[in-house]
C-alpha atoms as a PDB file:
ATOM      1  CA  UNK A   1     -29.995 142.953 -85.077  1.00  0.00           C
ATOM      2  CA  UNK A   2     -32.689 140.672 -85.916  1.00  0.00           C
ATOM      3  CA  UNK A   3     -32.364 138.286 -88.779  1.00  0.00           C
ATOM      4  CA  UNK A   4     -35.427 136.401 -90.596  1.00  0.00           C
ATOM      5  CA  UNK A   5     -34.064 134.068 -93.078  1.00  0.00           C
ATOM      6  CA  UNK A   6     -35.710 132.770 -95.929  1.00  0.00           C
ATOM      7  CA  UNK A   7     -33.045 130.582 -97.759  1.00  0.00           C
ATOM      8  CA  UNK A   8     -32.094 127.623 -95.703  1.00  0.00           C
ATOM      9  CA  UNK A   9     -29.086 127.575 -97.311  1.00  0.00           C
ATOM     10  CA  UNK A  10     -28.141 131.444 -95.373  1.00  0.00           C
ATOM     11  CA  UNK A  11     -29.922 129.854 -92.315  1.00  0.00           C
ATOM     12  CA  UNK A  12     -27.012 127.713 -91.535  1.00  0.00           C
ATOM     13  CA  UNK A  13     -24.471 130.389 -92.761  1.00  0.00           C
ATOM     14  CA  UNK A  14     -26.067 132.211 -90.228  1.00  0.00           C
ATOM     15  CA  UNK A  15     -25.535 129.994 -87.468  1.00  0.00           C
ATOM     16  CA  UNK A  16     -22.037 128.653 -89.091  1.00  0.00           C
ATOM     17  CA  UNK A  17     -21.005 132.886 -88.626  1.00  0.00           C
ATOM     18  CA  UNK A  18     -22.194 132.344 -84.815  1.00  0.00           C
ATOM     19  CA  UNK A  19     -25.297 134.845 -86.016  1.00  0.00           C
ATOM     20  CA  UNK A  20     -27.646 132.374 -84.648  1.00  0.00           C
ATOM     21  CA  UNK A  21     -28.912 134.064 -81.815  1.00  0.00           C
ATOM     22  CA  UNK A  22     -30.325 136.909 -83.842  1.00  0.00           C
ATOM     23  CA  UNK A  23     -32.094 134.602 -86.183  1.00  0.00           C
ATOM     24  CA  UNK A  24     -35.833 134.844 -85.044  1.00  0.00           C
ATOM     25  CA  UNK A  25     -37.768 133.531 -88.028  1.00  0.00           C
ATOM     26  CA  UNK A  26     -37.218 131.202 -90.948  1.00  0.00           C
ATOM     27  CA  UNK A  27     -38.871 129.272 -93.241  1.00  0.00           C
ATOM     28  CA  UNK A  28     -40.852 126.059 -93.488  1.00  0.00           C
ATOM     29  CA  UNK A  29     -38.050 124.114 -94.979  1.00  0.00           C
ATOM     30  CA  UNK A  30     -35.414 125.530 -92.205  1.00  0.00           C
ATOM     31  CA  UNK A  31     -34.212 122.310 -90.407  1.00  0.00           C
ATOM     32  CA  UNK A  32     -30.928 122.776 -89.302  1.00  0.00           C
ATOM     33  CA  UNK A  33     -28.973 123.056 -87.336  1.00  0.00           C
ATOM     34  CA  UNK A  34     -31.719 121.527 -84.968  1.00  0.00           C
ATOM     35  CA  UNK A  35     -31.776 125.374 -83.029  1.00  0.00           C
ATOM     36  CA  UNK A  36     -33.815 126.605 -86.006  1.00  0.00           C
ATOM     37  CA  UNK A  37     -36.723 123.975 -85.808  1.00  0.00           C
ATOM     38  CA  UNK A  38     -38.564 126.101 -82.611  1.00  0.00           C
ATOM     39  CA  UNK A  39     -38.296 129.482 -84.442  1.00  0.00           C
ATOM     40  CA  UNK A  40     -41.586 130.419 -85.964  1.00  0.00           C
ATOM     41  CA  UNK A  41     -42.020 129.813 -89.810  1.00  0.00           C
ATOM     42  CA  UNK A  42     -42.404 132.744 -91.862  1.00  0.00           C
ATOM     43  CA  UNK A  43     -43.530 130.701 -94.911  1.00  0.00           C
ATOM     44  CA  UNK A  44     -45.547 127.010 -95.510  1.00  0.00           C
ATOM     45  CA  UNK A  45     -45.775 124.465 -97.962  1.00  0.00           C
ATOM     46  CA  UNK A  46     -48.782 124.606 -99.977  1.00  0.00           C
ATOM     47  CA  UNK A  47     -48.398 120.598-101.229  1.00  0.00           C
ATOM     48  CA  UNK A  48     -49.748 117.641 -99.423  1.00  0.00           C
ATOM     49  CA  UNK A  49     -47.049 116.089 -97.193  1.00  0.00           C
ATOM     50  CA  UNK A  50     -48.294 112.546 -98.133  1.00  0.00           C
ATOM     51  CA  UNK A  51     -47.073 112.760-102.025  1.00  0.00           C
ATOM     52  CA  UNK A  52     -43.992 111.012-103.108  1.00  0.00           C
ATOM     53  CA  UNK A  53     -41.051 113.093-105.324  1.00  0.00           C
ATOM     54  CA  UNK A  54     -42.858 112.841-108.904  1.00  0.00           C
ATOM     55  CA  UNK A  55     -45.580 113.770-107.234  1.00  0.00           C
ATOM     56  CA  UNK A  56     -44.722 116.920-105.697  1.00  0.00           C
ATOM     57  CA  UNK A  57     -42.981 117.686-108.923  1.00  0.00           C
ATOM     58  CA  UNK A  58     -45.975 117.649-111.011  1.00  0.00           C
ATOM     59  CA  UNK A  59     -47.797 120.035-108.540  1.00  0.00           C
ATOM     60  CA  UNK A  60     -45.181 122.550-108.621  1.00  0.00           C
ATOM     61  CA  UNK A  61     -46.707 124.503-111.608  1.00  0.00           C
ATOM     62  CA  UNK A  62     -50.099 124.448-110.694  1.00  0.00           C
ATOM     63  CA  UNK A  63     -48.931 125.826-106.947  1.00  0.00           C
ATOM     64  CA  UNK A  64     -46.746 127.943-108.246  1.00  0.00           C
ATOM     65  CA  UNK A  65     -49.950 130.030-110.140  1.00  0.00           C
ATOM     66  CA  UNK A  66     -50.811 131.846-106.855  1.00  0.00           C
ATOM     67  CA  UNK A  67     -47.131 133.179-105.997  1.00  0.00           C
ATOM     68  CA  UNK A  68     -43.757 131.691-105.150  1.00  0.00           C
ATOM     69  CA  UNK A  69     -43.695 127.582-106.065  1.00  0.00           C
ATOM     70  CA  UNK A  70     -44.356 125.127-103.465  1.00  0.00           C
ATOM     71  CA  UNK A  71     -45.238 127.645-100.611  1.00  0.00           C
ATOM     72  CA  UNK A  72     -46.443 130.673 -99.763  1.00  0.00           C
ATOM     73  CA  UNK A  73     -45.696 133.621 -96.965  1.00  0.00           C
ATOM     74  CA  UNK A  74     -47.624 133.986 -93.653  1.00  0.00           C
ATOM     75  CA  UNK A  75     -49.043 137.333 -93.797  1.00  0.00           C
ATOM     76  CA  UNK A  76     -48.662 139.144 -90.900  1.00  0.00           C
ATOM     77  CA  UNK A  77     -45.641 136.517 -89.240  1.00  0.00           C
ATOM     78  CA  UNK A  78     -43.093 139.252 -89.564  1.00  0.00           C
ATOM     79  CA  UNK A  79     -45.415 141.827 -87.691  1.00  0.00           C
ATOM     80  CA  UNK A  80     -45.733 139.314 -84.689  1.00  0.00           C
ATOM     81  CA  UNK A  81     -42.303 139.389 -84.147  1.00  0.00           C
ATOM     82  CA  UNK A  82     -41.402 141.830 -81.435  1.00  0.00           C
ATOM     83  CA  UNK A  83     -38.765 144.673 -81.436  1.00  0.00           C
ATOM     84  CA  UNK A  84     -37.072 143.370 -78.490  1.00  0.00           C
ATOM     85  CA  UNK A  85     -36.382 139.934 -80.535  1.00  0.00           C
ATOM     86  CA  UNK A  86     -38.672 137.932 -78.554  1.00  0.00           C
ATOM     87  CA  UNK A  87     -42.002 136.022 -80.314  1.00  0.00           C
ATOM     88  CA  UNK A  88     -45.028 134.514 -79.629  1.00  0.00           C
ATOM     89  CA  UNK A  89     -44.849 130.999 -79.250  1.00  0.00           C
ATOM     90  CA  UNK A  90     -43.996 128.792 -82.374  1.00  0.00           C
ATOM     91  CA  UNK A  91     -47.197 127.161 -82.032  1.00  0.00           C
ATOM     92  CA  UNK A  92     -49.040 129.684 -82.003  1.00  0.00           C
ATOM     93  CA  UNK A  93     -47.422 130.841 -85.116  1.00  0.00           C
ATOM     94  CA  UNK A  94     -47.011 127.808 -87.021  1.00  0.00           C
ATOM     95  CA  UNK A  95     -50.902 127.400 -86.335  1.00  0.00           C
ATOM     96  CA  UNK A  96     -52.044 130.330 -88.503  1.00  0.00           C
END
């Protein structure tokens, strides 16, 4: 089976389960455990990295207009992934 996760949260239920291994794909705020950081990102954050909490929280709304709040899916990232499990490169993907 091959498992894209998009809740961090189930990301390290995944890997808690010993499911890690099929987990090929997650999202841009998957961080741990540290495995997940070299899996290619299904999703990115549409806010500037450099803004402090408030910030970010007053740019929710207006980033929010165009879809899901605070980021947005990589077209296509799900196609790249291979049937046999494997990927092409995280850079390459997180690139797009």
């Amino acid at each position: 089976m091959r498992i894209a996760s998009l809740v961090p949260s189930a990301t390290e239920m995944l890997y808690a389960l010993g499911l890690g291994d099929q987990v090929v794909a997650v999202t841009h705020e998957c961080d741990y455990p540290p495995a997940v950081r070299s899996l290619p990102h299904l999703t990115k954050t549409v806010l500037s990295g450099d803004l402090d909490a408030a910030a970010r929280h007053s740019q929710l709304p207006r980033a929010g207009q165009g879809g899901f709040a605070g980021s947005c899916s990589r077209s296509g990232q799900l196609d790249d992934l291979r049937h046999d499990g494997s990927s092409p490169p995280a850079a390459a993907m997180r690139s797009r």
